[in-house]
PDB file of N, CA and C in Angstrom:
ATOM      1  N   UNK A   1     -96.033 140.857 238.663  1.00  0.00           N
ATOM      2  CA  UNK A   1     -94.662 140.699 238.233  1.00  0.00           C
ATOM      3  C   UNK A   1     -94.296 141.882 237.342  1.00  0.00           C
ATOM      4  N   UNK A   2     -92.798 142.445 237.180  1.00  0.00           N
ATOM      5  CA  UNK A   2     -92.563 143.648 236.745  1.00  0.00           C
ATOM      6  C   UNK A   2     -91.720 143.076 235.520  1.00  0.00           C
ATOM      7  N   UNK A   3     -91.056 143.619 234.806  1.00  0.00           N
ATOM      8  CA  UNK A   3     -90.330 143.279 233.843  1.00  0.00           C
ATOM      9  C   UNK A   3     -89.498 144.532 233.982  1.00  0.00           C
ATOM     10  N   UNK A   4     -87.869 144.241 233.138  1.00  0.00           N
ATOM     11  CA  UNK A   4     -87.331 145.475 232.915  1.00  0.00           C
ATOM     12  C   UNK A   4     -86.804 145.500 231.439  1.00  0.00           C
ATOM     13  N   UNK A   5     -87.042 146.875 231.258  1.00  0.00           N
ATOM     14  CA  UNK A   5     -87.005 147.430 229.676  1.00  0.00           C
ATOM     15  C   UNK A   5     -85.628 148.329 229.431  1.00  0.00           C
ATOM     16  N   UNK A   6     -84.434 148.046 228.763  1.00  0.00           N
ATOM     17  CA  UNK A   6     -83.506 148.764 228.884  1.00  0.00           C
ATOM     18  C   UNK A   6     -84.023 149.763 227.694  1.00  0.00           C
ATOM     19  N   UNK A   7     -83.609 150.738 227.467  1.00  0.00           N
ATOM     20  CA  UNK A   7     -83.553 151.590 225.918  1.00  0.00           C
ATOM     21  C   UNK A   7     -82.198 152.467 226.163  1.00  0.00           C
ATOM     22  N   UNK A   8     -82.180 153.029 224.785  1.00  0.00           N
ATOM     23  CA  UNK A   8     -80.840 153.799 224.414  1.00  0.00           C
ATOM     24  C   UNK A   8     -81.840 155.226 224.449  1.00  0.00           C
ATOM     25  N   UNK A   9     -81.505 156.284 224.573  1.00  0.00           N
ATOM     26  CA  UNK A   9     -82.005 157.709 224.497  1.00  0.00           C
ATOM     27  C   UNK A   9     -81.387 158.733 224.151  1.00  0.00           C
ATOM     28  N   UNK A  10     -81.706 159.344 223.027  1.00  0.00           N
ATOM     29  CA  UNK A  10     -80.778 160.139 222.095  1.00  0.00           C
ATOM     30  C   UNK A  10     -80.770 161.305 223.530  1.00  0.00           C
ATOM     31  N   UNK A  11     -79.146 162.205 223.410  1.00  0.00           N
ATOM     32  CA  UNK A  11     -79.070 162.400 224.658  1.00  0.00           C
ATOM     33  C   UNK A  11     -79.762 164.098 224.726  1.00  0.00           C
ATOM     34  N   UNK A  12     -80.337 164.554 223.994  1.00  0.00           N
ATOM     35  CA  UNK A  12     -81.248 165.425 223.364  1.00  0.00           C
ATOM     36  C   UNK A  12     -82.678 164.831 224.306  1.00  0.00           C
ATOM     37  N   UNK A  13     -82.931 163.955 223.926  1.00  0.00           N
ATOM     38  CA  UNK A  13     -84.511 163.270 224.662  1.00  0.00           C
ATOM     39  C   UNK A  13     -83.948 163.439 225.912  1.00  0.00           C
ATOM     40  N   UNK A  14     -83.013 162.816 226.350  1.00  0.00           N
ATOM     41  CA  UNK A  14     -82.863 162.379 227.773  1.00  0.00           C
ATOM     42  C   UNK A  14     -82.427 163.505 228.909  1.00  0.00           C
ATOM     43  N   UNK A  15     -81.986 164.602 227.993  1.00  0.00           N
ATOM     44  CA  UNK A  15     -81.989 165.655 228.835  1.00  0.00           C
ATOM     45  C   UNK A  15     -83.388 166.475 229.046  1.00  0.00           C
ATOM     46  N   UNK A  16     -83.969 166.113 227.357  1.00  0.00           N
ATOM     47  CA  UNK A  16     -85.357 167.213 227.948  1.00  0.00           C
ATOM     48  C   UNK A  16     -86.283 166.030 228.987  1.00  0.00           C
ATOM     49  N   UNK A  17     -85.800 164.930 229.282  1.00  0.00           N
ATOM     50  CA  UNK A  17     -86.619 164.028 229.851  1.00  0.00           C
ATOM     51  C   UNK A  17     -86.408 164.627 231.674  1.00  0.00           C
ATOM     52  N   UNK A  18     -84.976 164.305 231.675  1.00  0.00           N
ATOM     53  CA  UNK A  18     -84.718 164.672 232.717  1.00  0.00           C
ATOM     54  C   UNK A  18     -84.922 166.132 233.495  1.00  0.00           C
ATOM     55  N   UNK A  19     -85.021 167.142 232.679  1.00  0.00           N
ATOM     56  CA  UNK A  19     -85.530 168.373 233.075  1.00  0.00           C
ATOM     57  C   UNK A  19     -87.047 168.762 233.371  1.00  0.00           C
ATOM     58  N   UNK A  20     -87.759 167.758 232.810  1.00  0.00           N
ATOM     59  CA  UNK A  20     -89.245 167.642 232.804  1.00  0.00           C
ATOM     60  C   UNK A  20     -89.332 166.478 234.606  1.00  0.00           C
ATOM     61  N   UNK A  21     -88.542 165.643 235.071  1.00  0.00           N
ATOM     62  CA  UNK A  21     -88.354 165.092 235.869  1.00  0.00           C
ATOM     63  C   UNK A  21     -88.107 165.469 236.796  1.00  0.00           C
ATOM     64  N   UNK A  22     -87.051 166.605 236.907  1.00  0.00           N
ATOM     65  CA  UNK A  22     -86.469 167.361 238.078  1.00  0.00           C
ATOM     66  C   UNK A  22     -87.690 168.675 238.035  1.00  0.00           C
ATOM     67  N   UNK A  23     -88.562 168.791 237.301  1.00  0.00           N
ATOM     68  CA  UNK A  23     -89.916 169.704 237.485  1.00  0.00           C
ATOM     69  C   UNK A  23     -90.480 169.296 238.393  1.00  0.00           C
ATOM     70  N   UNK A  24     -90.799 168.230 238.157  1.00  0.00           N
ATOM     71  CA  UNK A  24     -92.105 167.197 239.009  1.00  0.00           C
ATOM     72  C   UNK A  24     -91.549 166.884 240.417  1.00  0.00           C
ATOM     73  N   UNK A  25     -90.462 166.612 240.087  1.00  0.00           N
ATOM     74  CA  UNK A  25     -89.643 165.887 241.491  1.00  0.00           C
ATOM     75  C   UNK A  25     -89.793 164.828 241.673  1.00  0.00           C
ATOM     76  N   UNK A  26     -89.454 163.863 240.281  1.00  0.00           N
ATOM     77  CA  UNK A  26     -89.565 162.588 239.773  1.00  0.00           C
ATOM     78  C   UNK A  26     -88.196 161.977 240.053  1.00  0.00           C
ATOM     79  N   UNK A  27     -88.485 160.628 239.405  1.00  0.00           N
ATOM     80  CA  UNK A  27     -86.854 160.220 238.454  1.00  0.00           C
ATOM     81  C   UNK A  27     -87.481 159.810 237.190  1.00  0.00           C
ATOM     82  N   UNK A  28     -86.246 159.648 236.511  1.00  0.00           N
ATOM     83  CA  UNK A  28     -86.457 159.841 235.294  1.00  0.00           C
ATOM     84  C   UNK A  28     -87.533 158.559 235.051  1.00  0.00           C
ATOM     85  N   UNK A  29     -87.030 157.363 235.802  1.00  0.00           N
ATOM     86  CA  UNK A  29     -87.718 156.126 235.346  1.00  0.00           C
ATOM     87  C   UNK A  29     -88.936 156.398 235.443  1.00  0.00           C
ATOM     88  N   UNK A  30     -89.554 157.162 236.807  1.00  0.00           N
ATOM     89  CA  UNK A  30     -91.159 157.260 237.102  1.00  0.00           C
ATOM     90  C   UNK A  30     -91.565 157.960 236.000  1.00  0.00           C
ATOM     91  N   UNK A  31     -91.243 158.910 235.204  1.00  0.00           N
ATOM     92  CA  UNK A  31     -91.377 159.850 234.370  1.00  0.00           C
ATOM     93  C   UNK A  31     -92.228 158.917 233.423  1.00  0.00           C
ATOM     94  N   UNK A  32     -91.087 158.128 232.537  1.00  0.00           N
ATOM     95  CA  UNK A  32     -90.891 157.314 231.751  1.00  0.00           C
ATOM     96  C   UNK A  32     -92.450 156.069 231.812  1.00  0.00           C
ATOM     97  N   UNK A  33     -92.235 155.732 233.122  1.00  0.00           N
ATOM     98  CA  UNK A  33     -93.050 154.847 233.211  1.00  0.00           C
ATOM     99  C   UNK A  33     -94.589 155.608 233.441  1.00  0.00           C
ATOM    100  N   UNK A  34     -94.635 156.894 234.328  1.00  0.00           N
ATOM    101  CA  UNK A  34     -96.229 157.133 234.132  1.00  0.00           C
ATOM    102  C   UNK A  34     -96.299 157.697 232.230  1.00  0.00           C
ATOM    103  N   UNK A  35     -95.476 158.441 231.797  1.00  0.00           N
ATOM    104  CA  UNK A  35     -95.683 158.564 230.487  1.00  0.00           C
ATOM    105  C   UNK A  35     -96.363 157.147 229.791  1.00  0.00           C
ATOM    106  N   UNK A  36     -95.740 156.210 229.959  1.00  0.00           N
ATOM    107  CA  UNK A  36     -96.140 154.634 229.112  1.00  0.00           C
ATOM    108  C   UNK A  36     -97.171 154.132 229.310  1.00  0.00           C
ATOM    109  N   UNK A  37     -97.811 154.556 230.726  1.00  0.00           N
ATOM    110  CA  UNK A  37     -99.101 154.008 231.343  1.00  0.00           C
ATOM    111  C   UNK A  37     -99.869 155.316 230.737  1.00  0.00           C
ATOM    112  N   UNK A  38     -99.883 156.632 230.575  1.00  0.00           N
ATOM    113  CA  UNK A  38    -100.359 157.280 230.109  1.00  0.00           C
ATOM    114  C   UNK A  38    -100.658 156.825 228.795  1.00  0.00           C
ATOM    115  N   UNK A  39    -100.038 156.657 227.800  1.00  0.00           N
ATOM    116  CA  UNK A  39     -99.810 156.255 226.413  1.00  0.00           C
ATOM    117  C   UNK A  39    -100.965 155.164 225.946  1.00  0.00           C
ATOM    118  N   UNK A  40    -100.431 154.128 226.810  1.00  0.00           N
ATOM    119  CA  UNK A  40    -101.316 152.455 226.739  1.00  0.00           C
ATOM    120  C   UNK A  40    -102.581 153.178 227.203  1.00  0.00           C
ATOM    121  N   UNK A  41    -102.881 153.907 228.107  1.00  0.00           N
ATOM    122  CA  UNK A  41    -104.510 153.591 228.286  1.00  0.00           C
ATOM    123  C   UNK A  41    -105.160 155.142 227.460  1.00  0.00           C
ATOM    124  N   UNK A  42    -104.613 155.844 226.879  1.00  0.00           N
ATOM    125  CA  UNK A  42    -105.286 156.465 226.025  1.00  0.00           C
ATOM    126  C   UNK A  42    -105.790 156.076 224.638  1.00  0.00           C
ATOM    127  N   UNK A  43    -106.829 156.216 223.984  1.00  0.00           N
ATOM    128  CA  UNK A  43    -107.377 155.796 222.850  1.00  0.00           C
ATOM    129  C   UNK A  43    -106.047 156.048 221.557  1.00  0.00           C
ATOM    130  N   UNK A  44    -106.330 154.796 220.865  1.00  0.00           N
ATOM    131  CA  UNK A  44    -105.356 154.612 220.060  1.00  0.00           C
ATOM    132  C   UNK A  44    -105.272 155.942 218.863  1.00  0.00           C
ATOM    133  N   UNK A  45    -104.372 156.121 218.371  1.00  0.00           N
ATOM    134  CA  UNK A  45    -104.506 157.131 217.247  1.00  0.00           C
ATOM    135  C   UNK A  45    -105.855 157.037 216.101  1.00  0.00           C
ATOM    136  N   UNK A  46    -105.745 155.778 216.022  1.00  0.00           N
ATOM    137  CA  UNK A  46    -107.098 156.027 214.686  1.00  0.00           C
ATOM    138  C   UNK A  46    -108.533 155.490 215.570  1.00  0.00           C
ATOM    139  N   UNK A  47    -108.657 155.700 217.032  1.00  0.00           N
ATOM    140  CA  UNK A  47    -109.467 156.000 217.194  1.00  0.00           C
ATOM    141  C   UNK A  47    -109.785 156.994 217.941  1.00  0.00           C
ATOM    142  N   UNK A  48    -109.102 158.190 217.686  1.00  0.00           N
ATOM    143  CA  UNK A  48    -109.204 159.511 218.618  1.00  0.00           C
ATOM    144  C   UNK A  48    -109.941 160.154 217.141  1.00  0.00           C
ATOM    145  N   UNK A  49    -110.917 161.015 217.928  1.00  0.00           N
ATOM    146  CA  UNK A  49    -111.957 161.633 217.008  1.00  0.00           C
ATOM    147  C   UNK A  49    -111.452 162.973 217.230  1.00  0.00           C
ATOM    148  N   UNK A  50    -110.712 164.132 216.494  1.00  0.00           N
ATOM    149  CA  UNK A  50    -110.197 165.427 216.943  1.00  0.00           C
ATOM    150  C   UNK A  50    -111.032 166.038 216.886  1.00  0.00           C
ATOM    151  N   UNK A  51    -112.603 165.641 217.083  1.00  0.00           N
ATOM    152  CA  UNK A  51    -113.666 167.173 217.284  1.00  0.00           C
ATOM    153  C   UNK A  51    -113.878 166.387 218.705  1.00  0.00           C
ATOM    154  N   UNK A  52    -113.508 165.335 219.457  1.00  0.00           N
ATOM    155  CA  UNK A  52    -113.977 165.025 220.880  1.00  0.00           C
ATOM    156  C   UNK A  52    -113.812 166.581 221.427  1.00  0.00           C
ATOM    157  N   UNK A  53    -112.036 167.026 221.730  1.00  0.00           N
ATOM    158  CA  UNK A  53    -111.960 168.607 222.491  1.00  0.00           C
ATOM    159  C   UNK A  53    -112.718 169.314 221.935  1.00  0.00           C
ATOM    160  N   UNK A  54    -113.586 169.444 221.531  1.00  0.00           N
ATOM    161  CA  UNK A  54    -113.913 170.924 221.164  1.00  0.00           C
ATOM    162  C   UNK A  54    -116.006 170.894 221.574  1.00  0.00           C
ATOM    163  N   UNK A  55    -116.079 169.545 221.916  1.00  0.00           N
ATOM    164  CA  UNK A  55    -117.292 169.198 222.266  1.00  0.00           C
ATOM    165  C   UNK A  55    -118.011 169.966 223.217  1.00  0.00           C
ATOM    166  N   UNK A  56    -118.604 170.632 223.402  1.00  0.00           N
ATOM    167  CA  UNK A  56    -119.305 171.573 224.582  1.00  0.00           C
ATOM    168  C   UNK A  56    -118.385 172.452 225.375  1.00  0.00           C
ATOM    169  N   UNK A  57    -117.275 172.820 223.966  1.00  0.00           N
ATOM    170  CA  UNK A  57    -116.391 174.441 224.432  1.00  0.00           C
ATOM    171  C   UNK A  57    -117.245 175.177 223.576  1.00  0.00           C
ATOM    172  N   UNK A  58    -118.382 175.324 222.077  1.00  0.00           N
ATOM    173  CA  UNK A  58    -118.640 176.274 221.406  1.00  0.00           C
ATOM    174  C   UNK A  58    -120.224 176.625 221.805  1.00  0.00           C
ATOM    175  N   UNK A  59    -120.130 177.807 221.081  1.00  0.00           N
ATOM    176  CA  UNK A  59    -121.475 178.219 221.527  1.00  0.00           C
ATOM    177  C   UNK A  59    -122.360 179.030 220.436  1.00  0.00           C
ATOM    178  N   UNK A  60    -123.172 178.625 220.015  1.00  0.00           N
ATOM    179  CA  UNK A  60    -123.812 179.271 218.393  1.00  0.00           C
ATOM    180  C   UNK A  60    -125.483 179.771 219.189  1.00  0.00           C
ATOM    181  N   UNK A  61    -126.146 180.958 217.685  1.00  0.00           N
ATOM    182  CA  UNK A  61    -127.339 181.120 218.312  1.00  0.00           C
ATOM    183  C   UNK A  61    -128.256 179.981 217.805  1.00  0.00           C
ATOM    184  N   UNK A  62    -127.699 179.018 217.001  1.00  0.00           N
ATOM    185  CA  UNK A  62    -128.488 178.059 216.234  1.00  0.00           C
ATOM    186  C   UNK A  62    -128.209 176.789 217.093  1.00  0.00           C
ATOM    187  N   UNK A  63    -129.310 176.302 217.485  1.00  0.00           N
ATOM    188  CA  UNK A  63    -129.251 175.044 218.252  1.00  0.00           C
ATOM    189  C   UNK A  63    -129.820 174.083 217.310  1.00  0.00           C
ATOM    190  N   UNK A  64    -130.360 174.156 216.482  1.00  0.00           N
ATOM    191  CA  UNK A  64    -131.196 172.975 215.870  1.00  0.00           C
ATOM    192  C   UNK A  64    -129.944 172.336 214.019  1.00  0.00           C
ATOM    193  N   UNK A  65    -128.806 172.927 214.457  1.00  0.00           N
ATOM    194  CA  UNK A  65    -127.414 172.737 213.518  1.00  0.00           C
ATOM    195  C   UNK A  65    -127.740 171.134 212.669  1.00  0.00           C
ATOM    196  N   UNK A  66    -128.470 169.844 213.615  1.00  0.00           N
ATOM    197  CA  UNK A  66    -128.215 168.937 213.845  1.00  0.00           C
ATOM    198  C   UNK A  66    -129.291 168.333 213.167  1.00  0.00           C
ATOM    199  N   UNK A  67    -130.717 168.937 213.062  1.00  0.00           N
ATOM    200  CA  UNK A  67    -131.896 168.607 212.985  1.00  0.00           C
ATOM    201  C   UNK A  67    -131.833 169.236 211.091  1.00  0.00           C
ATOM    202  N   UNK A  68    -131.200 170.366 210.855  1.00  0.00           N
ATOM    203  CA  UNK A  68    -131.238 171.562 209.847  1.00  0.00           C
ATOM    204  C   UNK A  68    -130.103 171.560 208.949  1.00  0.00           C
ATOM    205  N   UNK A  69    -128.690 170.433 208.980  1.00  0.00           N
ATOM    206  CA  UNK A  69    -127.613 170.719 208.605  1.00  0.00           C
ATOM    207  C   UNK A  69    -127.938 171.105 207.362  1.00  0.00           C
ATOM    208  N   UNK A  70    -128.878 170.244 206.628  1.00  0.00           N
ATOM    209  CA  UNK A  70    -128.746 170.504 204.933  1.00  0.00           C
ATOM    210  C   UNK A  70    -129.287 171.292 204.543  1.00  0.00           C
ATOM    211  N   UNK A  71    -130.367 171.906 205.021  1.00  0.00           N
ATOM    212  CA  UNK A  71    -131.135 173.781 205.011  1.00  0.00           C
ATOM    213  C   UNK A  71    -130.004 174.504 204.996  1.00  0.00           C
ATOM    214  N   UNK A  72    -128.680 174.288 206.314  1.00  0.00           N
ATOM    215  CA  UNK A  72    -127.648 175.555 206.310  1.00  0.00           C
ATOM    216  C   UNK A  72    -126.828 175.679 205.423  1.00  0.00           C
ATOM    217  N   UNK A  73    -126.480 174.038 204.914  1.00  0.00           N
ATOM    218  CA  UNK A  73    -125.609 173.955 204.067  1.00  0.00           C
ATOM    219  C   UNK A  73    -125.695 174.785 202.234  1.00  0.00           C
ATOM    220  N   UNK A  74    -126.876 174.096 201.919  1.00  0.00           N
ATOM    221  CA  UNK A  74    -128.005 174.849 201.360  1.00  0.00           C
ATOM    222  C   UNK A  74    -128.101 176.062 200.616  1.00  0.00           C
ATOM    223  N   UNK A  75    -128.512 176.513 201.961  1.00  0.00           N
ATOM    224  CA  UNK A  75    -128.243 178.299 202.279  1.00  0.00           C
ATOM    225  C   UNK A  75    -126.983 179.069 202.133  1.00  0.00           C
ATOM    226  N   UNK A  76    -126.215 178.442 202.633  1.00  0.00           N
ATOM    227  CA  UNK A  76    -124.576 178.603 202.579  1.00  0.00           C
ATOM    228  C   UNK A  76    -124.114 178.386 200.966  1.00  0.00           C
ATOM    229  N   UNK A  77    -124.775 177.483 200.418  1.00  0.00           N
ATOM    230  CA  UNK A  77    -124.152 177.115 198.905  1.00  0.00           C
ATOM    231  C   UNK A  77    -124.994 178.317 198.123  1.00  0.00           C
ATOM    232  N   UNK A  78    -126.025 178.562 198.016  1.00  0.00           N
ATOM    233  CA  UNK A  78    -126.848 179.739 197.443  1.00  0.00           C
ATOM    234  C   UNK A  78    -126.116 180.680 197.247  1.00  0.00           C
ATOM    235  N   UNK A  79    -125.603 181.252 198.737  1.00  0.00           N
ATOM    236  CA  UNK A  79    -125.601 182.397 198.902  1.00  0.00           C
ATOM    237  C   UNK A  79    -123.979 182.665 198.306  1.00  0.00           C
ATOM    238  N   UNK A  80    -123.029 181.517 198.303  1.00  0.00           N
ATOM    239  CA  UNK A  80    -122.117 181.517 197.306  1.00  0.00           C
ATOM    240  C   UNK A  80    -121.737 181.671 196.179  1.00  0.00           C
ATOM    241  N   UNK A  81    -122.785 180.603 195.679  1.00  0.00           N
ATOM    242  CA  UNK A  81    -123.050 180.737 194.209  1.00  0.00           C
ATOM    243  C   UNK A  81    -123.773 182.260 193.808  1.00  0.00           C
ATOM    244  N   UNK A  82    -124.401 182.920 194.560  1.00  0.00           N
ATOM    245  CA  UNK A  82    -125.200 184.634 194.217  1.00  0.00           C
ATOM    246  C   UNK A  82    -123.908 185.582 194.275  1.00  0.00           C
ATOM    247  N   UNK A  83    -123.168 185.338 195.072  1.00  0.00           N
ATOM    248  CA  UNK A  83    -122.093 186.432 195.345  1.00  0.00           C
ATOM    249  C   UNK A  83    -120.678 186.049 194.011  1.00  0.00           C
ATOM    250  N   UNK A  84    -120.679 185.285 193.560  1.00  0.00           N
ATOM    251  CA  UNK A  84    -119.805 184.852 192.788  1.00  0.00           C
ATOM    252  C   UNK A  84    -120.283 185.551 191.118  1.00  0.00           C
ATOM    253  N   UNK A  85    -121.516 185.440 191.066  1.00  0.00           N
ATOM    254  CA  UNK A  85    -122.325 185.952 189.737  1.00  0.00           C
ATOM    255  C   UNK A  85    -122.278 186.971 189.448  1.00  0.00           C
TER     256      UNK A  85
END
């Protein structure tokens, strides 16, 4: 069973809606509606982790980051505190 959802659309939205629509070679409603199905099945805001993207895009010569954090960290604070003196 479907339901229908009226809304008002500031006419600013509804033009950039509709121009994003006539891209695709949509209508506006399909637009609208894969946007909403997009929306609902993506992870909610407070549970999106913003280092997920960036997960196996970087590339270091140190692999053991994980095993060593508090050696680097450490090292990193030393070598701060020496250059500051």
């Amino acid at each position: 069973m479907s339901k229908t959802l009226a809304i008002q659309l500031p006419d600013e939205l509804q033009e950039q809606l509709l121009q994003r629509a006539n891209k695709l070679n949509m209508s506006l409603e399909s637009l609208v509606l894969q946007s909403l199905t997009q929306l609902v099945s993506s992870p909610a805001p407070d549970e999106f982790d913003p280092i997920s993207p960036l997960l196996g895009t970087l590339t270091a010569k140190v692999d053991d980051i994980g095993e060593n954090h508090e050696r680097y960290i450490g090292s990193a604070l030393q070598q701060e505190i020496a250059s500051a003196e």
